[in-house]
C-alpha atoms as a PDB file:
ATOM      1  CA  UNK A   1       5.598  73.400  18.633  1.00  0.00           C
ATOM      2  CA  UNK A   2       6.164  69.908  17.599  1.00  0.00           C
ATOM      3  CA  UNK A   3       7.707  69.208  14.212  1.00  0.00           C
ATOM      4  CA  UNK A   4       9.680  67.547  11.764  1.00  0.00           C
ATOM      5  CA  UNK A   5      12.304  69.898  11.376  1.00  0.00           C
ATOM      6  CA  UNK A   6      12.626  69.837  15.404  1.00  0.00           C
ATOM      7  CA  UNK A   7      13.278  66.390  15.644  1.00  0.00           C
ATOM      8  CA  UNK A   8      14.949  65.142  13.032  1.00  0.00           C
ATOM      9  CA  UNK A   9      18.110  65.703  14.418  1.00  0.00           C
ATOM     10  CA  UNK A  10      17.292  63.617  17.652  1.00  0.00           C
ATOM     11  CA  UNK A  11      17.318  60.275  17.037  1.00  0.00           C
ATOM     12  CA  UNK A  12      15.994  58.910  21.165  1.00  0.00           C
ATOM     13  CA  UNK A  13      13.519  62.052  21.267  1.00  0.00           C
ATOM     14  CA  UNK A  14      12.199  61.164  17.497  1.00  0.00           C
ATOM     15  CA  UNK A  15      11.770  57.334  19.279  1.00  0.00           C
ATOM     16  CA  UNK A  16       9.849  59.104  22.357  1.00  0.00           C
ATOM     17  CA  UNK A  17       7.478  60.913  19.921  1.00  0.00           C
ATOM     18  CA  UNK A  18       6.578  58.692  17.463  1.00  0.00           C
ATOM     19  CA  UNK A  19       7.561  55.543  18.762  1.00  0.00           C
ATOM     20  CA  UNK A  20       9.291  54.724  15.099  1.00  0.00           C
ATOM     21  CA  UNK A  21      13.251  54.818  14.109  1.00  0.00           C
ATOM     22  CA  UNK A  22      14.018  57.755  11.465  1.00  0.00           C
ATOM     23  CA  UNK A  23      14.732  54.945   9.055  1.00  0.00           C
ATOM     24  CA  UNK A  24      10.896  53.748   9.681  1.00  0.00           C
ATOM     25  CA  UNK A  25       9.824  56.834   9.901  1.00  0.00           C
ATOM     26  CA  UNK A  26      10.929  57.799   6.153  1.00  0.00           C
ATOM     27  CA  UNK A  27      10.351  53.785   5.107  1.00  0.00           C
ATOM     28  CA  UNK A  28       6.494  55.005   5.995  1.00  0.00           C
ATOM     29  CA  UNK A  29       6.186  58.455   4.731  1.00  0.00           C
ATOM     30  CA  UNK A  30       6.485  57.893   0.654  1.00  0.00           C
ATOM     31  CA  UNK A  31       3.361  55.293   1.431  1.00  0.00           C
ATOM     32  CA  UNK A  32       1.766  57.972   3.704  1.00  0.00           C
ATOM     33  CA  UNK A  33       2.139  60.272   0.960  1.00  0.00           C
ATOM     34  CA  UNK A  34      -0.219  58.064  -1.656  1.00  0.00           C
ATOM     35  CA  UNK A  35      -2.507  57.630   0.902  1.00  0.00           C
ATOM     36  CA  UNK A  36      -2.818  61.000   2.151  1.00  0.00           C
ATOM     37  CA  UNK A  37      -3.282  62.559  -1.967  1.00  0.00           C
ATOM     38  CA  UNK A  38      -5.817  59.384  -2.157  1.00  0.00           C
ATOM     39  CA  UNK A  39      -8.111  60.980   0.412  1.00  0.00           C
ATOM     40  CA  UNK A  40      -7.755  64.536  -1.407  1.00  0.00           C
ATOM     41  CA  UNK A  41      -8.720  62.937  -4.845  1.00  0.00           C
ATOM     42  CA  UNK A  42     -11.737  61.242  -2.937  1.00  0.00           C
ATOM     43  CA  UNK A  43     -12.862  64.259  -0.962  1.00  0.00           C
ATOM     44  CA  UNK A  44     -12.247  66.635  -3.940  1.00  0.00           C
ATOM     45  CA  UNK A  45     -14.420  64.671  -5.900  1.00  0.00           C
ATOM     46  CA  UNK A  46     -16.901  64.955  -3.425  1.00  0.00           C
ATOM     47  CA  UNK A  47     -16.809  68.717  -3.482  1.00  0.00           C
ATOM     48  CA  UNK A  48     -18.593  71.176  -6.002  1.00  0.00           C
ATOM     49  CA  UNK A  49     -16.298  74.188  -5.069  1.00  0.00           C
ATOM     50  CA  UNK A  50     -12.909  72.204  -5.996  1.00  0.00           C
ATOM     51  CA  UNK A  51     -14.179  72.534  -9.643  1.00  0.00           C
ATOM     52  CA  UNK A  52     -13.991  76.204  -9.434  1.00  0.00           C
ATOM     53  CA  UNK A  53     -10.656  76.236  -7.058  1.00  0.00           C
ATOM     54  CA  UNK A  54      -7.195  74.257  -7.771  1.00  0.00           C
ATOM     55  CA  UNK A  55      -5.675  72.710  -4.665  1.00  0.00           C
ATOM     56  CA  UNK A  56      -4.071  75.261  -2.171  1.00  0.00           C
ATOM     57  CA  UNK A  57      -6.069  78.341  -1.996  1.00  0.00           C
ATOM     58  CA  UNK A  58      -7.277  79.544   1.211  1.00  0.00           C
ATOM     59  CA  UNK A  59      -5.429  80.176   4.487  1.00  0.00           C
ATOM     60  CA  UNK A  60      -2.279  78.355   5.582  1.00  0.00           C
ATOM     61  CA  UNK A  61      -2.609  75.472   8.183  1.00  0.00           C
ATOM     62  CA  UNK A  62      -0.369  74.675  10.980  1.00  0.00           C
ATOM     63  CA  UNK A  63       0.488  71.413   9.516  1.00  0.00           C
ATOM     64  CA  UNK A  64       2.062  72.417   6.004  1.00  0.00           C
ATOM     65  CA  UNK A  65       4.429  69.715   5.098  1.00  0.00           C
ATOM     66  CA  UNK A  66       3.592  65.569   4.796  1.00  0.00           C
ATOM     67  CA  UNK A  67       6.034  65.018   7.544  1.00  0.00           C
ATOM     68  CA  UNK A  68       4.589  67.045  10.125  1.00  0.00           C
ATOM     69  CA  UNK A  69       0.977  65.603   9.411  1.00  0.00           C
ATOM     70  CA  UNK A  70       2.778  62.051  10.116  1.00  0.00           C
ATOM     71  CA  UNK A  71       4.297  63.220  13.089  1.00  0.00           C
ATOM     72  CA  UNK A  72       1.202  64.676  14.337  1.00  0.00           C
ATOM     73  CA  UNK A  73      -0.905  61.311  13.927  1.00  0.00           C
ATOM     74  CA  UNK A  74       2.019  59.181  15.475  1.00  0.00           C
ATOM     75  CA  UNK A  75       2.488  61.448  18.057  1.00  0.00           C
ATOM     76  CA  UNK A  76      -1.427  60.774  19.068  1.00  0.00           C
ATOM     77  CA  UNK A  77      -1.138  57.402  18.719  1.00  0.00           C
ATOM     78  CA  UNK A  78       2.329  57.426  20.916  1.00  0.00           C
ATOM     79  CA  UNK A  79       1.204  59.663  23.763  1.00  0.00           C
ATOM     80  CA  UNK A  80      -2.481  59.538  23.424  1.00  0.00           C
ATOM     81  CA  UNK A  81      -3.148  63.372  24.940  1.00  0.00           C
ATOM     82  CA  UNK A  82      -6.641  65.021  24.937  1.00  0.00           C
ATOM     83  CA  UNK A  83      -7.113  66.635  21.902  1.00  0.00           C
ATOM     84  CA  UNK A  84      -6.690  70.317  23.620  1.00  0.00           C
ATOM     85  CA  UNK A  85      -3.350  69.201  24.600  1.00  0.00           C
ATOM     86  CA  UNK A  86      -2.599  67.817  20.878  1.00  0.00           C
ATOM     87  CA  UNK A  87      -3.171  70.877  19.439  1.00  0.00           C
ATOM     88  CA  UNK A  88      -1.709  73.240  21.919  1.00  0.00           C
ATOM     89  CA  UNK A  89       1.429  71.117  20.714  1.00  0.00           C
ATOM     90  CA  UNK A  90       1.030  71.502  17.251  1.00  0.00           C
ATOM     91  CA  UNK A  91      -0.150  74.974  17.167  1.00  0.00           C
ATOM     92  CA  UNK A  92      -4.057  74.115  16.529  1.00  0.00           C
ATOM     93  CA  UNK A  93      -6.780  74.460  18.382  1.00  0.00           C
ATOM     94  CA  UNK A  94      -8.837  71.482  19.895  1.00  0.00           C
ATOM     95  CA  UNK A  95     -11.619  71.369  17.019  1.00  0.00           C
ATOM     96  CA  UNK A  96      -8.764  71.651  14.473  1.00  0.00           C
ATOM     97  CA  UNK A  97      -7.195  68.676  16.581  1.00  0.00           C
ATOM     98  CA  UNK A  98     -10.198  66.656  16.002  1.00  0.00           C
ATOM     99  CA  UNK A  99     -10.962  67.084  12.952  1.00  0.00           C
ATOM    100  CA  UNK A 100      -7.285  66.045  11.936  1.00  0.00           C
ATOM    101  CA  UNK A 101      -7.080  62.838  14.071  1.00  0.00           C
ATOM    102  CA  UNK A 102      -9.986  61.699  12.332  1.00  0.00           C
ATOM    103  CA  UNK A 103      -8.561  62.638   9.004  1.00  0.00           C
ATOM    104  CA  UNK A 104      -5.404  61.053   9.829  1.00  0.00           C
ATOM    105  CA  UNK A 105      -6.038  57.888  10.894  1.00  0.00           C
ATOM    106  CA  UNK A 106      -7.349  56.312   7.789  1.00  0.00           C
ATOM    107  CA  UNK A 107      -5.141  57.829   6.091  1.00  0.00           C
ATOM    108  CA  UNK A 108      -2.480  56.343   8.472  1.00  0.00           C
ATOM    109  CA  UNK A 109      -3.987  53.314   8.672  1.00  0.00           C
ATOM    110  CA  UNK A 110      -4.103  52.860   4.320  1.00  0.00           C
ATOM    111  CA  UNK A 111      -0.673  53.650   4.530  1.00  0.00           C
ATOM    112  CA  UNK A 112       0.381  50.811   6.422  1.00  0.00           C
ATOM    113  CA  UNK A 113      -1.483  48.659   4.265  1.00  0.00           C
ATOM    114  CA  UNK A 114       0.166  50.110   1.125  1.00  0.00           C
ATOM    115  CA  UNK A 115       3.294  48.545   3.241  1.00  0.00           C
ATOM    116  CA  UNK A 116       1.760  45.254   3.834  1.00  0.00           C
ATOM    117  CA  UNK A 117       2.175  45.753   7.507  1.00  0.00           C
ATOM    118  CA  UNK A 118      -1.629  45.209   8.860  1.00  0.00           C
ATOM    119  CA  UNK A 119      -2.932  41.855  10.089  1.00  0.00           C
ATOM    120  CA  UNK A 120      -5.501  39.987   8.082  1.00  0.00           C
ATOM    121  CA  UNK A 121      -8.683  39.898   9.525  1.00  0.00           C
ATOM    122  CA  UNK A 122     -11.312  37.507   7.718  1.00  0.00           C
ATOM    123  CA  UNK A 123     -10.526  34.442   8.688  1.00  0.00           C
ATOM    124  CA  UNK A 124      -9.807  33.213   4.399  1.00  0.00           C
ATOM    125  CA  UNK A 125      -7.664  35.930   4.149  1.00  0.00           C
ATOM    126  CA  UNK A 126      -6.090  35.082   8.126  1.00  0.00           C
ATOM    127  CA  UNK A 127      -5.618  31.377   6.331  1.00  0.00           C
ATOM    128  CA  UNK A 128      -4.204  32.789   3.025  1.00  0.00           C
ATOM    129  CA  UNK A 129      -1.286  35.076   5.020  1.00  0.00           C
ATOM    130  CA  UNK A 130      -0.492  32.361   7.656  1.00  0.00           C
ATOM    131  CA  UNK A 131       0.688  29.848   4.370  1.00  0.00           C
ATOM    132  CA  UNK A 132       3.386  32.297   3.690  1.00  0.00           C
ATOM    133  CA  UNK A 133       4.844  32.109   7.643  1.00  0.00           C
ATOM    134  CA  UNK A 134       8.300  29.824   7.370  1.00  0.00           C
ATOM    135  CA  UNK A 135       7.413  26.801   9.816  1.00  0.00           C
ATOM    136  CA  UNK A 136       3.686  27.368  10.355  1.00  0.00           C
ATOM    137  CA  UNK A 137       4.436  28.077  14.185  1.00  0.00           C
ATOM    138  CA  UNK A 138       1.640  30.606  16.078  1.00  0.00           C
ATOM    139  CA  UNK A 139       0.389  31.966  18.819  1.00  0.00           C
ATOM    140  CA  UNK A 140      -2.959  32.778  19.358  1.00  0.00           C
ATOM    141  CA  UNK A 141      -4.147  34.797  22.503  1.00  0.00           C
ATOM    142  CA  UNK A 142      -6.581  37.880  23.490  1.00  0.00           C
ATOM    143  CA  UNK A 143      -5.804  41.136  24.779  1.00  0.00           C
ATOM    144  CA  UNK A 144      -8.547  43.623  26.411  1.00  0.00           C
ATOM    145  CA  UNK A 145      -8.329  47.729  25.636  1.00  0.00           C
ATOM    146  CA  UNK A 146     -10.053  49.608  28.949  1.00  0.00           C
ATOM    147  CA  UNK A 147     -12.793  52.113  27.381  1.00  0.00           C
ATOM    148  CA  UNK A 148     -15.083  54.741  29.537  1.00  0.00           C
ATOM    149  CA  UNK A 149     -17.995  53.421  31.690  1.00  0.00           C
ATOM    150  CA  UNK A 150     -21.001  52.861  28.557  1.00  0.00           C
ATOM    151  CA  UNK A 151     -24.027  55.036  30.205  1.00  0.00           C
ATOM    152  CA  UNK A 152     -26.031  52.426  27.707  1.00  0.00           C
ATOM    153  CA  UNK A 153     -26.933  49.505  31.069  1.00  0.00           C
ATOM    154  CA  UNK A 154     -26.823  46.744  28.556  1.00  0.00           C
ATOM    155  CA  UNK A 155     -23.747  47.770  26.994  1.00  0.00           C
ATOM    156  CA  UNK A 156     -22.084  48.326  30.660  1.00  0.00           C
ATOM    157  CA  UNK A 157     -23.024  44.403  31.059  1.00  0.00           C
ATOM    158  CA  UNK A 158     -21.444  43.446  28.025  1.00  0.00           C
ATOM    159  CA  UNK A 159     -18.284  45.183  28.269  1.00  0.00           C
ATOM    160  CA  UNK A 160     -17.993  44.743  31.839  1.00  0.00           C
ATOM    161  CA  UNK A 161     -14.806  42.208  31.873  1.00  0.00           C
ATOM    162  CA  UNK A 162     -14.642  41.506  35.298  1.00  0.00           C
ATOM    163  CA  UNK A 163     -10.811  42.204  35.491  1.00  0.00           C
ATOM    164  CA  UNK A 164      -9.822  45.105  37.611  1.00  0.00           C
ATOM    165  CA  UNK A 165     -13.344  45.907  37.362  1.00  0.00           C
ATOM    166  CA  UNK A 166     -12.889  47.932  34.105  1.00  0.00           C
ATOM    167  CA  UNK A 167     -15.119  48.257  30.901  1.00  0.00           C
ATOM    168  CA  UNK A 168     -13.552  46.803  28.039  1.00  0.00           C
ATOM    169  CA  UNK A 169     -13.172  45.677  24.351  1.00  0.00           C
ATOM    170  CA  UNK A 170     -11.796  42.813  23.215  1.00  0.00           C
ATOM    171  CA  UNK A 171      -9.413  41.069  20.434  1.00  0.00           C
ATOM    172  CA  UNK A 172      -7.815  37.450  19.426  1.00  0.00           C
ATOM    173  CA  UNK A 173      -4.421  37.956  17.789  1.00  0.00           C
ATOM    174  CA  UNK A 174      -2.493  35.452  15.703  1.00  0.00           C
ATOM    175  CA  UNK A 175       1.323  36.220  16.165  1.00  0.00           C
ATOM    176  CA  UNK A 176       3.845  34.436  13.924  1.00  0.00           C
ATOM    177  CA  UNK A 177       6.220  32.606  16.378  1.00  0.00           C
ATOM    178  CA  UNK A 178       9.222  33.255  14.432  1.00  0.00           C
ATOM    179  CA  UNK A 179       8.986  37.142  13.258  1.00  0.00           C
ATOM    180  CA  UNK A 180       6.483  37.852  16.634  1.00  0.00           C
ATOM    181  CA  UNK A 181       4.462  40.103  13.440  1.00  0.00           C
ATOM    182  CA  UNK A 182       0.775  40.205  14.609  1.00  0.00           C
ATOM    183  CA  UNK A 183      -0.753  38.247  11.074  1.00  0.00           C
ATOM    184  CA  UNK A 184      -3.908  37.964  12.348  1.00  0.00           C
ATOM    185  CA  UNK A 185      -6.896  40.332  14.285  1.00  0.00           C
ATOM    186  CA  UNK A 186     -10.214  39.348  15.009  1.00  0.00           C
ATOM    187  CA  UNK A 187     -13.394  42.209  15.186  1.00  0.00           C
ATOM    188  CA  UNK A 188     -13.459  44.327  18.117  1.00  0.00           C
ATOM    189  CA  UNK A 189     -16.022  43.181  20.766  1.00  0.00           C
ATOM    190  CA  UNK A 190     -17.224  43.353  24.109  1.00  0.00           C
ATOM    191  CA  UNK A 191     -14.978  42.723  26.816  1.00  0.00           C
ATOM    192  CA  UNK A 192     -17.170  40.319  28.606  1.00  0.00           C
ATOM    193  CA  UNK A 193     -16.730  37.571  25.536  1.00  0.00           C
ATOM    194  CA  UNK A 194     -14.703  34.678  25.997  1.00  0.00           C
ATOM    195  CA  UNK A 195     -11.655  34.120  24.064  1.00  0.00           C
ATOM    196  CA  UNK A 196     -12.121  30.665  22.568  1.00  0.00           C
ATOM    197  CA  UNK A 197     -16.049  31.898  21.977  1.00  0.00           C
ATOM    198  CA  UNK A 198     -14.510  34.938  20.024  1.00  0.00           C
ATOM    199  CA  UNK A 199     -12.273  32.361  17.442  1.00  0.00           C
ATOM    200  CA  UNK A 200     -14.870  30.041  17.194  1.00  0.00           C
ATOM    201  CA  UNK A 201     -17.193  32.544  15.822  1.00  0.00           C
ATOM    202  CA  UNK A 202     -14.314  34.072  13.569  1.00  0.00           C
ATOM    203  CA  UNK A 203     -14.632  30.301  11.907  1.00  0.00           C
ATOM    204  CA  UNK A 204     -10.296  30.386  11.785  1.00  0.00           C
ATOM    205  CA  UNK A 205      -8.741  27.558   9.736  1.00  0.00           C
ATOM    206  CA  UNK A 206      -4.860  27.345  10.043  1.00  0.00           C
ATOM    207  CA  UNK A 207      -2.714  25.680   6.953  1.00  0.00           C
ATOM    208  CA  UNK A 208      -2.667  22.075   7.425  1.00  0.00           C
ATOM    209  CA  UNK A 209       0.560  21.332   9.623  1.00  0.00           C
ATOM    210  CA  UNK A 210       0.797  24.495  11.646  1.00  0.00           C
ATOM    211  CA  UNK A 211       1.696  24.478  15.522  1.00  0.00           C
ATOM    212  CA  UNK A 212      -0.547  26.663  17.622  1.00  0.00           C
ATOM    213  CA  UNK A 213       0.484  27.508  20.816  1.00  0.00           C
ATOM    214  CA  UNK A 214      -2.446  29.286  23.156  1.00  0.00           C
ATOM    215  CA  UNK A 215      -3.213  29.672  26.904  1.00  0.00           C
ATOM    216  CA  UNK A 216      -6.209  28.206  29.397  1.00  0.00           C
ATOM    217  CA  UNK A 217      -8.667  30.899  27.763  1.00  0.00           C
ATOM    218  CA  UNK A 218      -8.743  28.401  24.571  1.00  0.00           C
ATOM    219  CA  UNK A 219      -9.691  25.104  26.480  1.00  0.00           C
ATOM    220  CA  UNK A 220     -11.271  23.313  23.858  1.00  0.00           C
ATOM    221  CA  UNK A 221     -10.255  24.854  20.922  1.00  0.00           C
ATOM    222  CA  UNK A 222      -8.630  22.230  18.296  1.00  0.00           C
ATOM    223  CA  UNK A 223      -8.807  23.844  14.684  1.00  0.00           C
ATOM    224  CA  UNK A 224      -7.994  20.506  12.737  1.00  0.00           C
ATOM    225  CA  UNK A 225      -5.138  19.570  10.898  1.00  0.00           C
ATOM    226  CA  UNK A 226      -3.048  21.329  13.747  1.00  0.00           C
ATOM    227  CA  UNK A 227      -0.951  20.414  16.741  1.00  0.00           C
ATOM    228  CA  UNK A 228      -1.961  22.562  19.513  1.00  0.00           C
ATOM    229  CA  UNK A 229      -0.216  23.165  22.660  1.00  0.00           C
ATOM    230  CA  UNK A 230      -1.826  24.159  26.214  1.00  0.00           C
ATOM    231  CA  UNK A 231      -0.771  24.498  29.726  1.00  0.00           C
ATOM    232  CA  UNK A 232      -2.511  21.595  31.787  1.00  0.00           C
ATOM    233  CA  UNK A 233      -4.935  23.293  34.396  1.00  0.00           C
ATOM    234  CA  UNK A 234      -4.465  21.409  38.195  1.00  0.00           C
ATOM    235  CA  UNK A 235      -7.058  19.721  38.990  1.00  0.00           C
ATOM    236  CA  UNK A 236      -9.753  20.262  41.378  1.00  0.00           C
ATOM    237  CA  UNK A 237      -8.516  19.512  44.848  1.00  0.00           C
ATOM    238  CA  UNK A 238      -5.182  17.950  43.443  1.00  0.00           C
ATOM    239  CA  UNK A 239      -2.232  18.862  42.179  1.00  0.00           C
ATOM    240  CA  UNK A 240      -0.005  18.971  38.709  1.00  0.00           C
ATOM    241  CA  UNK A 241       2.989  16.199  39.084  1.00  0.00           C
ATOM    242  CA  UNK A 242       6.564  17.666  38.215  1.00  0.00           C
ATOM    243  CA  UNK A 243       6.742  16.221  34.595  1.00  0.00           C
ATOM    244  CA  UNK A 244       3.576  18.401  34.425  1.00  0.00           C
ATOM    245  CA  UNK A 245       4.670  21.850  35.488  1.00  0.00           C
ATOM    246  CA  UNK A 246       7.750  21.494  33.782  1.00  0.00           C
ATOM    247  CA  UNK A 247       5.789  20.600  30.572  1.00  0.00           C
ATOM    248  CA  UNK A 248       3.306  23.987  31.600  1.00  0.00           C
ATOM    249  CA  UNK A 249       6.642  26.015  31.872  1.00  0.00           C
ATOM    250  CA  UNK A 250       8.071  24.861  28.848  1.00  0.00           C
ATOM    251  CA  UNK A 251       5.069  25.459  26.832  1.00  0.00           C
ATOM    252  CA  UNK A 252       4.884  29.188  28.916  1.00  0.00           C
ATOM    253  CA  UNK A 253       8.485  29.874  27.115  1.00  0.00           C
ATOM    254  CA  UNK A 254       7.181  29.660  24.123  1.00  0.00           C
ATOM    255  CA  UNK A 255       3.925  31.667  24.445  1.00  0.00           C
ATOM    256  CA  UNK A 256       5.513  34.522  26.126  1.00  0.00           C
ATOM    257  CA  UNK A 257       6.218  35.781  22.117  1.00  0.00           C
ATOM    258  CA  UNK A 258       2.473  36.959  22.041  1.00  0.00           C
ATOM    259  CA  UNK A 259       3.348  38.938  24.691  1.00  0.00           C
ATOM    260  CA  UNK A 260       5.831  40.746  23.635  1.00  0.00           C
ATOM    261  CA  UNK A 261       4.051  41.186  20.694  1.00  0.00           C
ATOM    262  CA  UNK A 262       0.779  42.653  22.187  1.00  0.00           C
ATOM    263  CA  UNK A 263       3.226  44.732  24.390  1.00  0.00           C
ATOM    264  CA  UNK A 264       4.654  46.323  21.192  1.00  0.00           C
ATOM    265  CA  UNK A 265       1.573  47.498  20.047  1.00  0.00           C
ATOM    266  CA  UNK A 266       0.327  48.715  23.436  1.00  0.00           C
ATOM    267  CA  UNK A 267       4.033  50.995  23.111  1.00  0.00           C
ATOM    268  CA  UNK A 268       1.190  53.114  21.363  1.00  0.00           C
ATOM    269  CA  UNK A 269      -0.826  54.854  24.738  1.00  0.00           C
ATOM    270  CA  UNK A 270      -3.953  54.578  22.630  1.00  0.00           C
ATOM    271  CA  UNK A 271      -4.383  51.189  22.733  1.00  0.00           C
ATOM    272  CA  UNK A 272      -3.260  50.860  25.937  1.00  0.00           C
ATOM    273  CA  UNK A 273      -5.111  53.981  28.113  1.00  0.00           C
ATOM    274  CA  UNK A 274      -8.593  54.009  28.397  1.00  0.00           C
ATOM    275  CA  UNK A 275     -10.044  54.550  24.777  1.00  0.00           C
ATOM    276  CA  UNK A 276     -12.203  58.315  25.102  1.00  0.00           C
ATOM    277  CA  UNK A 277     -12.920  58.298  21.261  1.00  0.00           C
ATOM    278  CA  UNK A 278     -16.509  57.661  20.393  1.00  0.00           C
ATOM    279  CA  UNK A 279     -16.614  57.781  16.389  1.00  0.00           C
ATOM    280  CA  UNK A 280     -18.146  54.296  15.591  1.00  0.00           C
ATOM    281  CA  UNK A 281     -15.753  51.863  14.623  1.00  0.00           C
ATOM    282  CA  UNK A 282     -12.897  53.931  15.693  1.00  0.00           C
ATOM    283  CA  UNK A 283     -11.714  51.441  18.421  1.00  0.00           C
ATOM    284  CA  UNK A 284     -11.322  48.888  15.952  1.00  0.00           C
ATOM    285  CA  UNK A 285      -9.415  50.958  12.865  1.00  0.00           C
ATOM    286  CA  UNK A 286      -6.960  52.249  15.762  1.00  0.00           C
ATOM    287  CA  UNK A 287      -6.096  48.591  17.144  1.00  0.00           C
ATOM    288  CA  UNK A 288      -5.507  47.438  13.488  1.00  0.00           C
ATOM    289  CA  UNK A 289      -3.228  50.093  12.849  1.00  0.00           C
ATOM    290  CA  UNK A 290      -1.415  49.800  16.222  1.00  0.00           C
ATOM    291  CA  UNK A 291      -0.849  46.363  14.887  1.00  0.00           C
ATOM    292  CA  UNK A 292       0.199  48.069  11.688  1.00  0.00           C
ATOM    293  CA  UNK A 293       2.713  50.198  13.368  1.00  0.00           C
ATOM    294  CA  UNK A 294       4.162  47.340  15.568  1.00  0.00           C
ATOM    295  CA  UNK A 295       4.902  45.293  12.363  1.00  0.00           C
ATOM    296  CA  UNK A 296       6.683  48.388  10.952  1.00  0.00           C
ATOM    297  CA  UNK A 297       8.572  48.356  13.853  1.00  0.00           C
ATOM    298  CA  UNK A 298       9.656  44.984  14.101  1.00  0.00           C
ATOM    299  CA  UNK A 299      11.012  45.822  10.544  1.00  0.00           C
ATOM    300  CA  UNK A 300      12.848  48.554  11.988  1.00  0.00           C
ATOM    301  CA  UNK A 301      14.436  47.398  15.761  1.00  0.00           C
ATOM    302  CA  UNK A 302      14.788  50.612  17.692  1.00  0.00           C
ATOM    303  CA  UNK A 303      18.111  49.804  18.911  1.00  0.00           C
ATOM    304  CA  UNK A 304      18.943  50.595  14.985  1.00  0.00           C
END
């Protein structure tokens, strides 16, 4: 069985598990702790019996202490098993599994907002939090999640993306240049949408000043009062002169932060395996807090 106590000790197998240092890992856990009594205050209240019955009656579950609950939700997000698997590994059985992810998640997810690690993600509030980045430097670029084949034929044409030929979802990201911390997420949506389509209808405005740095997919997009920077596209039929490519390469350089960034949060396999969940909304609450968890981490360097 999985658990604290187990792993503490390990330092690289705690890493493997939960994809967080030990220092991050107990940086986390007093936040995870008001969260977590949060959601019993709200679903006691919601409950006639817990009038009658103080906290802590009842059977035992396999999860007793606050660390093993946030190893158990980290692990998931980490590894991504089926839910049998998850709680054959934590001594729980599938529906038990479920019903714990689910219960988790938020509770994860308010956590990490507790630490002011999750990106904005209305685009006054996206404006607000990029005024506080030193330099105004970003880096704006979208990044596709596979999910399962829709059986719905409209919503198979929608989140069709053509790449790979997969089914997917889609998000923008805003990455601070300096601190690579995602600031910035747009609303989940249908793979087949087009990046610069997907920002224009989040209506972003940047703090007057800022650099933006984004990719081909953004052709067209000038948010005013900021210096942009693109790779030129060759021509039809002709070619880019050397001044050019070395100007595309240099301005490559300095994207390649977003992608380092997007590649921390896809450390987390459910962000980055096809997505099997079908609560509503869940796609969207478990990208924000995989952004959540990769600005924890950049906190926290693993080699630390």
């Amino acid at each position: 069985m999985i658990s604290y106590e187990g792993l503490k000790g390990r330092p690289h197998l705690f890493k493997s598990v939960t994809g967080l240092t030990g220092a991050a890992f107990r940086d986390l856990l007093p936040a995870f702790q008001r969260a977590y009594e949060a959601d019993l205050d709200q679903r006691d209240s919601q409950r006639e019996s817990r009038r009658q019955r103080g906290r802590g009656g009842g059977r035992k579950g396999a999860l007793l202490s606050l660390e093993d609950k946030l190893i158990f939700i980290l692990f998931y997000f980490r590894v991504y098993p089926v839910q049998e698997l998850q709680g054959y590994l934590f001594n729980l059985g599938q529906p038990q599994a479920n019903e714990w992810i689910h219960r988790l998640t938020p509770v994860l997810n308010q956590a990490l907002g507790y630490e002011q690690q999750l990106p904005a993600r209305q685009a006054e509030n996206i404006e607000a939090v990029l005024k506080t980045c030193p330099g105004l430097e970003f880096i704006i670029d979208g990044t596709e999640r596979p999910i399962r084949r829709p059986k719905d034929q409209e919503r198979q044409r929608q989140n069709y993306s053509g790449k790979k030929k997969r089914h997917t979802v889609k998000n923008n990201v805003i990455t601070d240049k300096r601190t690579r911390k995602i600031k910035g997420l747009s609303a989940t949506c249908a793979g087949k949408k087009h990046d610069k389509k997907l920002a224009d209808e989040q209506g972003l405005r940047f703090p007057s000043g800022s650099k933006l740095w984004k990719d081909t997919g953004f052709q067209g997009y000038e948010p005013e009062k900021t210096e942009t920077f693109q790779p030129r596209k060759k021509p039809k039929g002709g070619a880019l002169s050397p001044e050019q490519k070395a100007q595309n390469a240099a301005i490559s350089s300095e994207r390649i932060g977003v992608e380092h960034s997007i590649g921390g949060v896809k450390v987390y396999q459910i962000v980055r395996d096809v997505f099997r969940n079908l609560k509503q909304d869940f796609d969207d609450l478990v990208i924000e807090t995989a952004c959540g968890l990769h600005n924890l981490r950049v906190d926290h360097p693993l080699s630390t």
